[in-house]
N, C-alpha and C. Protein backbone atom coordinates (compact mmCIF):
# COMPACT_ATOMS: atom_id res chain seq x y z
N UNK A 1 -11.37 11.28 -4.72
CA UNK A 1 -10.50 10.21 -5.14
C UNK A 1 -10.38 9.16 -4.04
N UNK A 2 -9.89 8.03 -3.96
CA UNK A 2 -9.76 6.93 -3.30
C UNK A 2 -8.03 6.99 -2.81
N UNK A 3 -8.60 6.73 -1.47
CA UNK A 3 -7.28 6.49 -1.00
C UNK A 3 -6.38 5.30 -0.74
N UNK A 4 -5.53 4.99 -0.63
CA UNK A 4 -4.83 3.79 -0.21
C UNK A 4 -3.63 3.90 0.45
N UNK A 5 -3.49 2.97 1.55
CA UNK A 5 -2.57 3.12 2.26
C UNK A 5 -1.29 2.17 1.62
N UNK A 6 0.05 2.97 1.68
CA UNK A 6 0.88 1.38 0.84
C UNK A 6 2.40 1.81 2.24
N UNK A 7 2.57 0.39 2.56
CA UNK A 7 3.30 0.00 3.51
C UNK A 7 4.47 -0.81 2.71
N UNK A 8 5.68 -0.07 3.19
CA UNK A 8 7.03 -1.20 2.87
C UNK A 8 7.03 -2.31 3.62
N UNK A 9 7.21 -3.15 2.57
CA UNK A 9 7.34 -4.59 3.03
C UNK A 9 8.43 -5.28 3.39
N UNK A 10 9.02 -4.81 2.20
CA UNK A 10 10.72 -5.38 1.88
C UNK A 10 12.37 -4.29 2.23
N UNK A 11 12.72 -5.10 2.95
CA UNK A 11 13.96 -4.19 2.42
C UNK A 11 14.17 -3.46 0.68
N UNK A 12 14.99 -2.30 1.16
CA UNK A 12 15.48 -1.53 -0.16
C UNK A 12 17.06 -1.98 -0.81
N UNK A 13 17.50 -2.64 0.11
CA UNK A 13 18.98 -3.46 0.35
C UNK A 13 19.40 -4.21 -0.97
N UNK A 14 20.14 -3.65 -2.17
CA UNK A 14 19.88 -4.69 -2.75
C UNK A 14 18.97 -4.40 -4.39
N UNK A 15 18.37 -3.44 -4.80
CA UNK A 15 17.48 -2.98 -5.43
C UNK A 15 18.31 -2.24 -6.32
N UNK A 16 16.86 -2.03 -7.62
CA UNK A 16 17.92 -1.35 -8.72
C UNK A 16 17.70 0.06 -7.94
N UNK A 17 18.15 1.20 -8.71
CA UNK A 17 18.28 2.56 -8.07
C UNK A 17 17.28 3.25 -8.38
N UNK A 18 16.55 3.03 -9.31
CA UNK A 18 15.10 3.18 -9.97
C UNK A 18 14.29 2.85 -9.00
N UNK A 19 14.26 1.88 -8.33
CA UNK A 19 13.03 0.82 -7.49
C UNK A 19 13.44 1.76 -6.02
N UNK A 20 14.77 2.23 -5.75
CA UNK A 20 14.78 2.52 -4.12
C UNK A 20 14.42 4.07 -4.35
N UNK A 21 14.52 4.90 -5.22
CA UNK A 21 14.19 6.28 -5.66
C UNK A 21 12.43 6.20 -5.86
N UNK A 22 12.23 5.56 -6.15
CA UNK A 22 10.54 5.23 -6.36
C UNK A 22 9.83 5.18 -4.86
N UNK A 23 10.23 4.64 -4.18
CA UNK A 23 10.16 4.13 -2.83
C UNK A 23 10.44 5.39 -1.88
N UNK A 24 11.40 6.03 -2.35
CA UNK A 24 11.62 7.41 -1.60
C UNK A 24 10.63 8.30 -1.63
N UNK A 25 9.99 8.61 -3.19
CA UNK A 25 8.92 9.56 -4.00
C UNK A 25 7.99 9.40 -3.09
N UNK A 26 7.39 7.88 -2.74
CA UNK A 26 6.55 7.35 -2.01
C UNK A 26 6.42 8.04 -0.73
N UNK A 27 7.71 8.39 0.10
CA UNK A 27 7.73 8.07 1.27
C UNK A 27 8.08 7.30 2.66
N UNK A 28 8.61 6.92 1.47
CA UNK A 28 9.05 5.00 1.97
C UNK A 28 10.54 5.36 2.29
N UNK A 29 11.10 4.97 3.71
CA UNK A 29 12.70 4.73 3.67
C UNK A 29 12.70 3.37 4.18
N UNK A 30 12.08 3.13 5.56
CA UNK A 30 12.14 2.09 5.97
C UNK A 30 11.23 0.68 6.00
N UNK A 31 11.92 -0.52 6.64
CA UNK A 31 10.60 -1.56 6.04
C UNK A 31 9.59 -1.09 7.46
N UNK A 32 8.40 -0.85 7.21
CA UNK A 32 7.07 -0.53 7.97
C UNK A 32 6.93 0.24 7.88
N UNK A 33 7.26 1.41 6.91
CA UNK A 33 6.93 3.15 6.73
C UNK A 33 5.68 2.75 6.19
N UNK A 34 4.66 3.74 6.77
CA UNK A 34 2.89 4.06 5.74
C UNK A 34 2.80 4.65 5.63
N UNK A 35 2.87 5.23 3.96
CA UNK A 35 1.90 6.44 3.76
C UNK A 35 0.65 6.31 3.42
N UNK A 36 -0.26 7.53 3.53
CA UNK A 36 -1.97 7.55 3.07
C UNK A 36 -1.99 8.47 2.15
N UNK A 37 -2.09 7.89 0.62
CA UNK A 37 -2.36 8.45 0.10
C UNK A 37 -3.49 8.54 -1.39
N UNK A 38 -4.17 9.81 -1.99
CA UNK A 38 -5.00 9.61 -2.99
C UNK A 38 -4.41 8.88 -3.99
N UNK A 39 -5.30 7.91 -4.50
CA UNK A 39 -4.71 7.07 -5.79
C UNK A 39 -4.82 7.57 -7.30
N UNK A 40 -3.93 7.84 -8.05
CA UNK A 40 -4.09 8.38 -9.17
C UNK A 40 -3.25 8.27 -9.59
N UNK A 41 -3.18 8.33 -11.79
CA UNK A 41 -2.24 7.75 -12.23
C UNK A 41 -0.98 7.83 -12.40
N UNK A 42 -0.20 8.39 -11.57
CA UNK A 42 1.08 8.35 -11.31
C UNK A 42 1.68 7.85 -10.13
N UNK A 43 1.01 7.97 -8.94
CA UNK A 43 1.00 6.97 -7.67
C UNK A 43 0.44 5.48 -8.38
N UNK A 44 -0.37 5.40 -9.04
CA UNK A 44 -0.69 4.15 -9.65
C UNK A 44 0.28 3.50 -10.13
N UNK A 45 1.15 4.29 -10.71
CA UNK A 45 2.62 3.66 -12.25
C UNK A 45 3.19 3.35 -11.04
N UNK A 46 3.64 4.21 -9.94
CA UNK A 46 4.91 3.84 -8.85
C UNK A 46 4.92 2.94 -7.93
N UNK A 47 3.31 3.00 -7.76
CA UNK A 47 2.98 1.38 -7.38
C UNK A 47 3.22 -0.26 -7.82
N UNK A 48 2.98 0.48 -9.18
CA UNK A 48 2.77 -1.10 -10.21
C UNK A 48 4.40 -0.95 -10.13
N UNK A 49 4.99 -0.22 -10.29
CA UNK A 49 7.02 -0.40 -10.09
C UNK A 49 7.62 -1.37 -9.08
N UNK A 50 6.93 -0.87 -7.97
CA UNK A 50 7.66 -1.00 -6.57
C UNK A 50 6.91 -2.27 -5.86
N UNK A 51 5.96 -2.81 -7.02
CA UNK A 51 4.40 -3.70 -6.03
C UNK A 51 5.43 -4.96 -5.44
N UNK A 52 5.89 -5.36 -5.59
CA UNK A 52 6.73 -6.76 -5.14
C UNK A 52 7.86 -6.40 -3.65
N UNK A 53 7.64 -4.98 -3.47
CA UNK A 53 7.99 -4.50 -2.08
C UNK A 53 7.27 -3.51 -1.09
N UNK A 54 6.29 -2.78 -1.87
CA UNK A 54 4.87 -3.09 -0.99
C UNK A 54 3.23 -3.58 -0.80
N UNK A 55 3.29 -3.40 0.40
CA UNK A 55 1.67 -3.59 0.80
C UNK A 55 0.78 -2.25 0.68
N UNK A 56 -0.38 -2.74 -0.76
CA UNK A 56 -1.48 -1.49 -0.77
C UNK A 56 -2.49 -2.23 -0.04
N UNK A 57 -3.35 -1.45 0.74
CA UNK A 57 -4.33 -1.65 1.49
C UNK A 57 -5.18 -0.62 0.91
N UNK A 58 -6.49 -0.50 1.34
CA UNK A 58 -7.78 0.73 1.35
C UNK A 58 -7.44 1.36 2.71
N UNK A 59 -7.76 2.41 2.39
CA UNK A 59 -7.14 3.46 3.79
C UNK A 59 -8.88 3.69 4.45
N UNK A 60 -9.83 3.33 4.20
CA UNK A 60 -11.08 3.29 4.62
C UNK A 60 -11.04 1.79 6.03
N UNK A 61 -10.24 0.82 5.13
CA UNK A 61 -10.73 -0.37 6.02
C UNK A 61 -9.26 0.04 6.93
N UNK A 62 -8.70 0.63 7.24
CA UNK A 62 -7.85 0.78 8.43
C UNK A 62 -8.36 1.94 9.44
C-alpha cells in the first residue's frame, strides 16, 4: 500500500467535535504532529474530513 505522511496544519481551537476527534484517530493533537501512515479507505474518508487542517504529503518524497 502507499504511504502518506499527513501533518497538522491548523489549530483544533474552535472546530466541530467530529473534526477534533478525527484528528485525534489520526494522531494529531498538536499543530506540527506527523504521522506516517498506509493509505486506505478509511484513513482516506478521515482525510477528505479533516483536509482543510491538514498537510498530506508522499512519505517516499520525505
Amino acid at each position: 500500500m502507499k504511504k502518506v505522511k499527513i501533518t497538522l496544519a491548523k489549530s483544533l481551537i474552535g472546530r466541530k467535535e467530529n473534526h477534533i476527534l478525527t484528528c485525534k484517530s489520526l494522531g494529531l493533537n498538536k499543530i506540527g504532529d506527523s504521522k506516517v501512515v498506509e493509505l486506505n479507505d478509511s484513513i482516506q474518508g478521515k482525510i477528505n474530513l479533516v483536509s482543510y487542517l491538514v498537510k498530506v504529503t508522499d512519505a517516499d518524497q520525505d
